[in-house]
C-alpha atoms as a PDB file:
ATOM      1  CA  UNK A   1       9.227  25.616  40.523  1.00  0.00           C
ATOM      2  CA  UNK A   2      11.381  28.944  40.918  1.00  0.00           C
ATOM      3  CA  UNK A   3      13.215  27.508  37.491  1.00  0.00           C
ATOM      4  CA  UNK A   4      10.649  26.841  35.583  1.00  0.00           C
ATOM      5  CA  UNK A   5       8.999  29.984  36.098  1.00  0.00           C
ATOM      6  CA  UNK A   6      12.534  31.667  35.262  1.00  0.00           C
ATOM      7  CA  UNK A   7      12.651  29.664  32.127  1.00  0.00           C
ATOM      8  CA  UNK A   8       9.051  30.919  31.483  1.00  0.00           C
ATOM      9  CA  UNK A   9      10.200  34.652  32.093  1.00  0.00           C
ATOM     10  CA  UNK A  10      12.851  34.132  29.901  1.00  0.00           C
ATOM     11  CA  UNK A  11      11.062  32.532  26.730  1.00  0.00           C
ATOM     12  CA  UNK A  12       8.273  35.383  27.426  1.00  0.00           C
ATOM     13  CA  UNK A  13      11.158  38.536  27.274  1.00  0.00           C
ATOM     14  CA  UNK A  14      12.676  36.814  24.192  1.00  0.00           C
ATOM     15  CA  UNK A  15       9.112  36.624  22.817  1.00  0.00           C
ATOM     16  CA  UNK A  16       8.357  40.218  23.583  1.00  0.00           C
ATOM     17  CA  UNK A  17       9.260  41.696  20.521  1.00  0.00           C
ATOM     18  CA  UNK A  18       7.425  38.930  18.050  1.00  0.00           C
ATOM     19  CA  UNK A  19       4.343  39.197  20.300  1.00  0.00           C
ATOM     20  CA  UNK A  20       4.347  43.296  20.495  1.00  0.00           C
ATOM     21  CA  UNK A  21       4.458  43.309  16.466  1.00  0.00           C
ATOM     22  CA  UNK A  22       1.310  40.917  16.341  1.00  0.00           C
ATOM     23  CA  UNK A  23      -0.374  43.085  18.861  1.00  0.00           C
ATOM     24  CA  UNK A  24       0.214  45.971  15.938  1.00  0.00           C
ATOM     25  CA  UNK A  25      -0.843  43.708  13.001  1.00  0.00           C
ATOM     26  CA  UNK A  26      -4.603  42.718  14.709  1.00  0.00           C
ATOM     27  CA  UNK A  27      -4.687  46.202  15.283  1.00  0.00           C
ATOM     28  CA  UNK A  28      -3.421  47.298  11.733  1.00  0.00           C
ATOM     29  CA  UNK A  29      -5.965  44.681  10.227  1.00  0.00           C
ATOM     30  CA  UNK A  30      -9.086  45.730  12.309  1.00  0.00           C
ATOM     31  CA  UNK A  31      -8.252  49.442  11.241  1.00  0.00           C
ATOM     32  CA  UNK A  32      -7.511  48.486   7.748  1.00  0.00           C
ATOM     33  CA  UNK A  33     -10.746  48.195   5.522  1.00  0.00           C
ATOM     34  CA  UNK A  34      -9.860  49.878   2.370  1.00  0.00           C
ATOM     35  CA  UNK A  35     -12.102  48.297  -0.637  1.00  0.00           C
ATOM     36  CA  UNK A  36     -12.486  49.519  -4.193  1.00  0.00           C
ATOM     37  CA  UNK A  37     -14.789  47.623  -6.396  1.00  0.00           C
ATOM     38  CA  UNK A  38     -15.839  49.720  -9.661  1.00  0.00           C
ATOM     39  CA  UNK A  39     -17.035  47.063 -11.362  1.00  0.00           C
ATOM     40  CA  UNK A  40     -20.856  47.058 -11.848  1.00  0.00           C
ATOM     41  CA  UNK A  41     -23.223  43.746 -11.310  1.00  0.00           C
ATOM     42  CA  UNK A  42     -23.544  43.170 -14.890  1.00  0.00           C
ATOM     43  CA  UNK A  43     -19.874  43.551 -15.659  1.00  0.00           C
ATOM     44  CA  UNK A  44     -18.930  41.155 -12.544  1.00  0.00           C
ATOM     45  CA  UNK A  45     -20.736  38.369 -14.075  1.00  0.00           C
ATOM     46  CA  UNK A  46     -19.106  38.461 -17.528  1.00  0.00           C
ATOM     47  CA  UNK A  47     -15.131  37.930 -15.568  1.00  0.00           C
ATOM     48  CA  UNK A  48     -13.644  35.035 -15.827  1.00  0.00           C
ATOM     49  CA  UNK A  49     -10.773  34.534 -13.026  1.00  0.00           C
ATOM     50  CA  UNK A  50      -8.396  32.458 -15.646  1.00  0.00           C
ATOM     51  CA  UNK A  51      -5.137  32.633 -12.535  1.00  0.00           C
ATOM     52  CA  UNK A  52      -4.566  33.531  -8.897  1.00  0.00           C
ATOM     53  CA  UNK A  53      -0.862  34.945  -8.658  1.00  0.00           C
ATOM     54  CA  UNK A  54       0.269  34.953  -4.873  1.00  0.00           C
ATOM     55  CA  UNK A  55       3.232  36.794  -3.869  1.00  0.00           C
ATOM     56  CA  UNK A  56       4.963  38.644  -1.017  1.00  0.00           C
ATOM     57  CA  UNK A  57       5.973  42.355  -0.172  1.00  0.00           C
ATOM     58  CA  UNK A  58       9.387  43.087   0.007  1.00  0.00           C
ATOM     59  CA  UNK A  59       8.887  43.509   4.055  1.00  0.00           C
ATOM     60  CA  UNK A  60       6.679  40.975   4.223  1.00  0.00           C
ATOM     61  CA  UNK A  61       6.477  38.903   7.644  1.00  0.00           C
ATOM     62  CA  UNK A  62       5.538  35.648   8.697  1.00  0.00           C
ATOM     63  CA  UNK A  63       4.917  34.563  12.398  1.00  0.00           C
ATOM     64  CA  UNK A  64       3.975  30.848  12.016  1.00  0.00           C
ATOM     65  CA  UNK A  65       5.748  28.517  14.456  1.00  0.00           C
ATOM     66  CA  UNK A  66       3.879  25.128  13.327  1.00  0.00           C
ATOM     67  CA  UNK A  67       5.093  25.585   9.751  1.00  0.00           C
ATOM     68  CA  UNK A  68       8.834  26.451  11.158  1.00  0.00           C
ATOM     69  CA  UNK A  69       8.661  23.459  13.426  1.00  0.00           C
ATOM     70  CA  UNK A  70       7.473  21.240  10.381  1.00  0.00           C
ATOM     71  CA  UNK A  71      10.350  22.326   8.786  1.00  0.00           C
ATOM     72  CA  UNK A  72      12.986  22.031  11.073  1.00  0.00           C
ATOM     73  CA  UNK A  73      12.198  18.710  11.656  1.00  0.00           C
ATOM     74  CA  UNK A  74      12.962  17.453   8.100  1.00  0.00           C
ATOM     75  CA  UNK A  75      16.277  19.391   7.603  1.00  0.00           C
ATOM     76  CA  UNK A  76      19.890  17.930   8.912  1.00  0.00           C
ATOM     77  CA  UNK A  77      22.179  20.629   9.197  1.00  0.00           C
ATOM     78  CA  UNK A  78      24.876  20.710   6.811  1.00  0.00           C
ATOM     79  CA  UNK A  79      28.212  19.260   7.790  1.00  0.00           C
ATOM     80  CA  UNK A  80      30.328  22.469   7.954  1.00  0.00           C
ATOM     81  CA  UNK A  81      32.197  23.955  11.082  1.00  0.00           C
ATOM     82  CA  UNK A  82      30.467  26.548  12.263  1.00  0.00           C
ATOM     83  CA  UNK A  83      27.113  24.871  12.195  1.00  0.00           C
ATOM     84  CA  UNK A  84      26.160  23.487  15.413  1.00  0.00           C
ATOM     85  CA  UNK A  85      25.797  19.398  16.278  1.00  0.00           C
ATOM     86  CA  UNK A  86      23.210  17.611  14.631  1.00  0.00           C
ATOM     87  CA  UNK A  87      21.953  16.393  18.214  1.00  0.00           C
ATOM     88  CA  UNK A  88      21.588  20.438  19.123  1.00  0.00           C
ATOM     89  CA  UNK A  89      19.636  20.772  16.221  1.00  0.00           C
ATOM     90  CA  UNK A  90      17.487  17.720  16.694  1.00  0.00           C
ATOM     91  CA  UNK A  91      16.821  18.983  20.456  1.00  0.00           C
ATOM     92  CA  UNK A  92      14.969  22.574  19.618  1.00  0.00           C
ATOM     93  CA  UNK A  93      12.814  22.243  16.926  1.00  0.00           C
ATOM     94  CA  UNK A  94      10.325  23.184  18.709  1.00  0.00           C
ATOM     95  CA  UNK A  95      11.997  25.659  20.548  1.00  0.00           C
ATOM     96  CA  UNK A  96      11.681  28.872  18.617  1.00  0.00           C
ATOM     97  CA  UNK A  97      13.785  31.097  20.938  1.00  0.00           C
ATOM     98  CA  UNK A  98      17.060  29.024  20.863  1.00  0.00           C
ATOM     99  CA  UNK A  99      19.661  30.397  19.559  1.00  0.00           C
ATOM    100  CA  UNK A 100      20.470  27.076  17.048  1.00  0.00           C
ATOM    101  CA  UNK A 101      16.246  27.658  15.951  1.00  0.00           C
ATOM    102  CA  UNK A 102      16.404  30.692  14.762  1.00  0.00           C
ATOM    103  CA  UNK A 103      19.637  30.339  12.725  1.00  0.00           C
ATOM    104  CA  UNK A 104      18.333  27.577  11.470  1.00  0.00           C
ATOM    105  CA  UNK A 105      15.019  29.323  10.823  1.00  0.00           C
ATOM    106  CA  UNK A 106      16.990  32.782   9.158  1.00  0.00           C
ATOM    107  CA  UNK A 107      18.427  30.401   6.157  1.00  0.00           C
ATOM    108  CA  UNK A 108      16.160  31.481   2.860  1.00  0.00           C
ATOM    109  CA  UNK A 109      15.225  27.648   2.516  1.00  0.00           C
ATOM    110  CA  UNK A 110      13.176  27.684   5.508  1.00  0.00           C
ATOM    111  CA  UNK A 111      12.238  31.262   5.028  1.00  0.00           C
ATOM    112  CA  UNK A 112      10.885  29.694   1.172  1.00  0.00           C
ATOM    113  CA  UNK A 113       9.239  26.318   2.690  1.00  0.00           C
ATOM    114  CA  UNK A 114       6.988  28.832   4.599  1.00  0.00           C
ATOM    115  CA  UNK A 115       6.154  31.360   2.174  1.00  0.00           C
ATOM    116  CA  UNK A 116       5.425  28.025  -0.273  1.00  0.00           C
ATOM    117  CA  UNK A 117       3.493  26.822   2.409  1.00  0.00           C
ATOM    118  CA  UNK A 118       1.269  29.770   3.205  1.00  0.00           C
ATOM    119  CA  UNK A 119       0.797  30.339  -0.638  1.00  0.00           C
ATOM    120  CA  UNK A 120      -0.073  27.081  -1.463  1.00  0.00           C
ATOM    121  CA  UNK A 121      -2.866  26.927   1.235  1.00  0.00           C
ATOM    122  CA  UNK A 122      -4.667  30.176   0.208  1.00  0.00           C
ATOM    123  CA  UNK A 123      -4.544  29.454  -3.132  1.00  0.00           C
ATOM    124  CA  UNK A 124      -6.166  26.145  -2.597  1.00  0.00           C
ATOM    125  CA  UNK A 125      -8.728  27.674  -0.836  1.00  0.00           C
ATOM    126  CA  UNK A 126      -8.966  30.452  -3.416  1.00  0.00           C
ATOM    127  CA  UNK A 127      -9.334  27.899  -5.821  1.00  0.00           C
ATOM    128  CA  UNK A 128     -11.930  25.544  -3.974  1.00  0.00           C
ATOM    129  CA  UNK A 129     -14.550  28.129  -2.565  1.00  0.00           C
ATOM    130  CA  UNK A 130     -13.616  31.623  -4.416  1.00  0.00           C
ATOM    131  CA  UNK A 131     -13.322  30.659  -8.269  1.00  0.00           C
ATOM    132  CA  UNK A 132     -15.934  28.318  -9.277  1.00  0.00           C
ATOM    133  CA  UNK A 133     -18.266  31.119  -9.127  1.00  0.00           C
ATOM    134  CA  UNK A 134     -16.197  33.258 -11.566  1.00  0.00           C
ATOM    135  CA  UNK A 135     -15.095  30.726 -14.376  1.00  0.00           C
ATOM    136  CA  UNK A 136     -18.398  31.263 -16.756  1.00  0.00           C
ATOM    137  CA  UNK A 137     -17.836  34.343 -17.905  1.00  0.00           C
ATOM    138  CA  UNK A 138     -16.056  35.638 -21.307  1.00  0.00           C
ATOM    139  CA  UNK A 139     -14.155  38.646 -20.184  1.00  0.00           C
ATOM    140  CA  UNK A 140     -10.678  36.788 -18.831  1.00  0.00           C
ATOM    141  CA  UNK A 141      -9.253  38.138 -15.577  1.00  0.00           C
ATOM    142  CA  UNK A 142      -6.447  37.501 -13.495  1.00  0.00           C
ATOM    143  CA  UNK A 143      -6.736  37.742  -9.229  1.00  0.00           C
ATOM    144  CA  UNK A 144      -3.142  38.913  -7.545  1.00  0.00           C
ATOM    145  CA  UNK A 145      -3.046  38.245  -3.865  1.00  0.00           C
ATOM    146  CA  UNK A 146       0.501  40.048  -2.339  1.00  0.00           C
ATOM    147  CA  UNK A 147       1.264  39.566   0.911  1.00  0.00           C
ATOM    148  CA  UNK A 148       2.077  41.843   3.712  1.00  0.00           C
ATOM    149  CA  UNK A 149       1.776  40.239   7.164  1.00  0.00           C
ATOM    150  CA  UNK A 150       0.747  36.726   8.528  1.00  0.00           C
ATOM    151  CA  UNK A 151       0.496  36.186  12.333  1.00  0.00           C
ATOM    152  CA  UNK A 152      -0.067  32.827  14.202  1.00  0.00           C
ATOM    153  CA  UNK A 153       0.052  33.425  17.748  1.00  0.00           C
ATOM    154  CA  UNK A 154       1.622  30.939  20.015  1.00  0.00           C
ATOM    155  CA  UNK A 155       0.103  28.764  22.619  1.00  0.00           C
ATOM    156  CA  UNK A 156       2.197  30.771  24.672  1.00  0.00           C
ATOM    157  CA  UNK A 157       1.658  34.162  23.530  1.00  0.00           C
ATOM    158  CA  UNK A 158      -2.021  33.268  24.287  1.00  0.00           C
ATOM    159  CA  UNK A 159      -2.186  31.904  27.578  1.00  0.00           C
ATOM    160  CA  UNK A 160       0.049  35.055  28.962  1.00  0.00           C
ATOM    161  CA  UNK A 161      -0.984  37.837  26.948  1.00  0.00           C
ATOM    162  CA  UNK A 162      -3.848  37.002  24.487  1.00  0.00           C
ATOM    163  CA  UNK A 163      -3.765  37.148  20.518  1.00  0.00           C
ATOM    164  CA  UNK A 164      -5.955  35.583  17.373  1.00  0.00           C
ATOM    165  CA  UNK A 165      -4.259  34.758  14.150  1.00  0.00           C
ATOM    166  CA  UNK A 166      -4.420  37.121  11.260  1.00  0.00           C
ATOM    167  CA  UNK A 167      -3.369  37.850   7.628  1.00  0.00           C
ATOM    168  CA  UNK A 168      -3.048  41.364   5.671  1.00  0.00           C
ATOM    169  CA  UNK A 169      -2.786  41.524   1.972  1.00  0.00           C
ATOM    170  CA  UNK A 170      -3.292  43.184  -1.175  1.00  0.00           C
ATOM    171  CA  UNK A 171      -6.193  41.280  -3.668  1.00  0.00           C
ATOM    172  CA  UNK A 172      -5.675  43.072  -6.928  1.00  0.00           C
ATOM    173  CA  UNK A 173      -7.915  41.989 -10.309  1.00  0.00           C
ATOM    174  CA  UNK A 174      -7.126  43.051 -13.522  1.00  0.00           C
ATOM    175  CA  UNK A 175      -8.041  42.244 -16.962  1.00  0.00           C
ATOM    176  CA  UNK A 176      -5.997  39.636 -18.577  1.00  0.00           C
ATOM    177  CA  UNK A 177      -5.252  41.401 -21.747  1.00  0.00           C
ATOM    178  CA  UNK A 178      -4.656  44.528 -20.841  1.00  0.00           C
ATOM    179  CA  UNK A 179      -3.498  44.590 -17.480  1.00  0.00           C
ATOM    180  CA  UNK A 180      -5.646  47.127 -15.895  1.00  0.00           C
ATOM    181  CA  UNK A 181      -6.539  47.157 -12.665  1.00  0.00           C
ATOM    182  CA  UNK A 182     -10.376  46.344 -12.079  1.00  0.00           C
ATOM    183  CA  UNK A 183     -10.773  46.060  -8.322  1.00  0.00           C
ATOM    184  CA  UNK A 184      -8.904  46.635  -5.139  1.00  0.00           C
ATOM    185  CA  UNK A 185      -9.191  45.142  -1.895  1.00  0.00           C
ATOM    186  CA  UNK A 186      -6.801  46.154   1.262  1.00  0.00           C
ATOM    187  CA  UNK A 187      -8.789  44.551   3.742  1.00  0.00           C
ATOM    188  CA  UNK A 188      -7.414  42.004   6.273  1.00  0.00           C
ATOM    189  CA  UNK A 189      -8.664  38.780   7.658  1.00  0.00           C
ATOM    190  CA  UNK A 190      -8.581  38.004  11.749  1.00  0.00           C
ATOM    191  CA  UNK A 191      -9.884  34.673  13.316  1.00  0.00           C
ATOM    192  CA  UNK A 192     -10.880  33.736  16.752  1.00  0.00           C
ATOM    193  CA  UNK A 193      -8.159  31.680  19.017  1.00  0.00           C
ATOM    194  CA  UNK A 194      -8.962  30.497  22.440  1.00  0.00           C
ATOM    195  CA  UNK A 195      -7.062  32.405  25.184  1.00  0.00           C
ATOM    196  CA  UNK A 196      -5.578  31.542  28.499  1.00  0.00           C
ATOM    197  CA  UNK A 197      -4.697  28.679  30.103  1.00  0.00           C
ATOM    198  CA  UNK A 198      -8.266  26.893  29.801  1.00  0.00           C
ATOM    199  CA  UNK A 199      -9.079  28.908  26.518  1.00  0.00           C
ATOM    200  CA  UNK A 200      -6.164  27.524  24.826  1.00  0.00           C
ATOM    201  CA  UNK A 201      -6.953  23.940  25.950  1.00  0.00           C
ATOM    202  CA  UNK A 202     -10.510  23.922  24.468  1.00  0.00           C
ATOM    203  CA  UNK A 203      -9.020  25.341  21.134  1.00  0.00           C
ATOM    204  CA  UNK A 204      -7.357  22.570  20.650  1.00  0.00           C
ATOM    205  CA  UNK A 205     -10.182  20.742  19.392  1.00  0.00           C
ATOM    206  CA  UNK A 206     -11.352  23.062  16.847  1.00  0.00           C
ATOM    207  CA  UNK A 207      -9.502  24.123  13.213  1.00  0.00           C
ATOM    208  CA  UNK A 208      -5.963  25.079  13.320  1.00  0.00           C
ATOM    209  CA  UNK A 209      -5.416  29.105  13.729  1.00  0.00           C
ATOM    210  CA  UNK A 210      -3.916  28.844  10.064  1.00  0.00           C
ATOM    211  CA  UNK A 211      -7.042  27.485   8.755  1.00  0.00           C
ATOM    212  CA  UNK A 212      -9.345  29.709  10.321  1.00  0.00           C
ATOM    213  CA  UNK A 213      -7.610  32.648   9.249  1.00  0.00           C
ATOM    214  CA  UNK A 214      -7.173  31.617   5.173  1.00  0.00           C
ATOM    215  CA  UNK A 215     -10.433  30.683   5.284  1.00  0.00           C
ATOM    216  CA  UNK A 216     -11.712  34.176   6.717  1.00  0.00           C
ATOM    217  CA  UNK A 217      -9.259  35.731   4.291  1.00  0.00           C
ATOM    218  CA  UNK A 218     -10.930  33.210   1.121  1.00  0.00           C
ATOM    219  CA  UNK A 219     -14.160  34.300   2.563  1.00  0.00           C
ATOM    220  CA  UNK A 220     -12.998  38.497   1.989  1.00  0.00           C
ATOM    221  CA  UNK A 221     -12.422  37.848  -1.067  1.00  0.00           C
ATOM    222  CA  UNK A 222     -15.618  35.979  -2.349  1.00  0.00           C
ATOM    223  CA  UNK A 223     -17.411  38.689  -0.464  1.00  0.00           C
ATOM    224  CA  UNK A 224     -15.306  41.837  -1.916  1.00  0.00           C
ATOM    225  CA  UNK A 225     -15.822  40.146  -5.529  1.00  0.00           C
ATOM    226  CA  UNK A 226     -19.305  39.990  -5.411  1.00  0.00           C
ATOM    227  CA  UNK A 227     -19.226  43.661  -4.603  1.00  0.00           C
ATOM    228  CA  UNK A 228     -20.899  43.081  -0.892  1.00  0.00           C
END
């Protein structure tokens, strides 16, 4: 027993710095509500949203340990010397404070299969729930979504100290022509996550904390559009 909890210590302290910075991103995204909308009704209804661009900030950072795992388990390290033993590999995916993890998860291939990852789920969302609604008009528009943080908190991170999942990014539409900026929206996106031992047991039968969170995020946007 006196090992375990050691090894739990030890995972926590190695954690502490990933789990103080999403302690400062829920707080940066329930202080952050900055929304510009100077279209009027009339003019809303004549957009038409022709392309969603998605991209990152420069500093942009990703805490998402189910997307690292997923791709950690489908890579082989390459056969060169200083890379350590396929078996090492193979035995922490899902350990995300190993030292052989976290090399693995520092290459810009992994750092790329998440960022692909996250984009590609928003903008399906984007696309499903958020653009049907602006695709009649005749005034062509495009919708830029950029990036800045995106926090999953771990199943660990919750049962010892709490945390919900959360994205901040910048939704930018301009006109397709000319590319002047339309609209504005800074506001970020938070979504409840069961916490504690029991909390985080019940959770696990409702939507993944990456789904909750795009969908809030979707939901901004369809909201900040329609100028409400």
């Amino acid at each position: 027993m006196a090992r375990i909890l050691g090894r739990l210590w030890c995972a926590l302290a190695r954690s502490a710095g990933r789990i103080i910075v999403g302690i400062v991103v829920a707080a940066a995204l329930a202080g952050c509500a900055t929304s510009v909308n100077s279209l009027t009704t009339a003019e809303i209804e004549t957009i038409n949203i022709q392309s969603v661009d998605i991209k990152y900030t420069p500093g942009a950072r990703i805490w998402w340990g189910t997307a690292e795992r997923e791709y950690a388990a489908t890579v082989a390290p390459p056969p060169a010397p200083k890379v350590k033993p396929t078996t090492e590999i193979k035995s922490v995916p899902g350990d995300s404070d190993s030292d052989a993890y976290r090399e693995l998860m520092s290459t810009p291939e992994a750092k790329a299969y998440v960022r692909e990852k996250l984009a590609r789920m928003l903008k399906e969302r984007l696309d499903r729930n958020v653009l049907p609604e602006y695709r009649g008009g005749t005034r062509p528009v495009r919708l830029e979504i950029e990036i800045k943080r995106f926090h999953i908190p771990s199943a660990l991170q919750r049962i010892a100290l709490g945390g919900s999942p959360g994205l901040l990014a910048t939704a930018v539409l301009r006109d397709a022509a000319t590319g002047k900026e339309l609209a504005r929206d800074e506001r970020g996106a938070a979504a409840y996550a069961g916490n504690g031992i029991i909390g985080v047991a019940v959770d696990q039968a409702f939507d993944d904390l990456e789904d909750r969170v795009i969908d809030r995020y979707a939901a901004n946007v369809s909201e900040w559009l329609a100028g409400t």
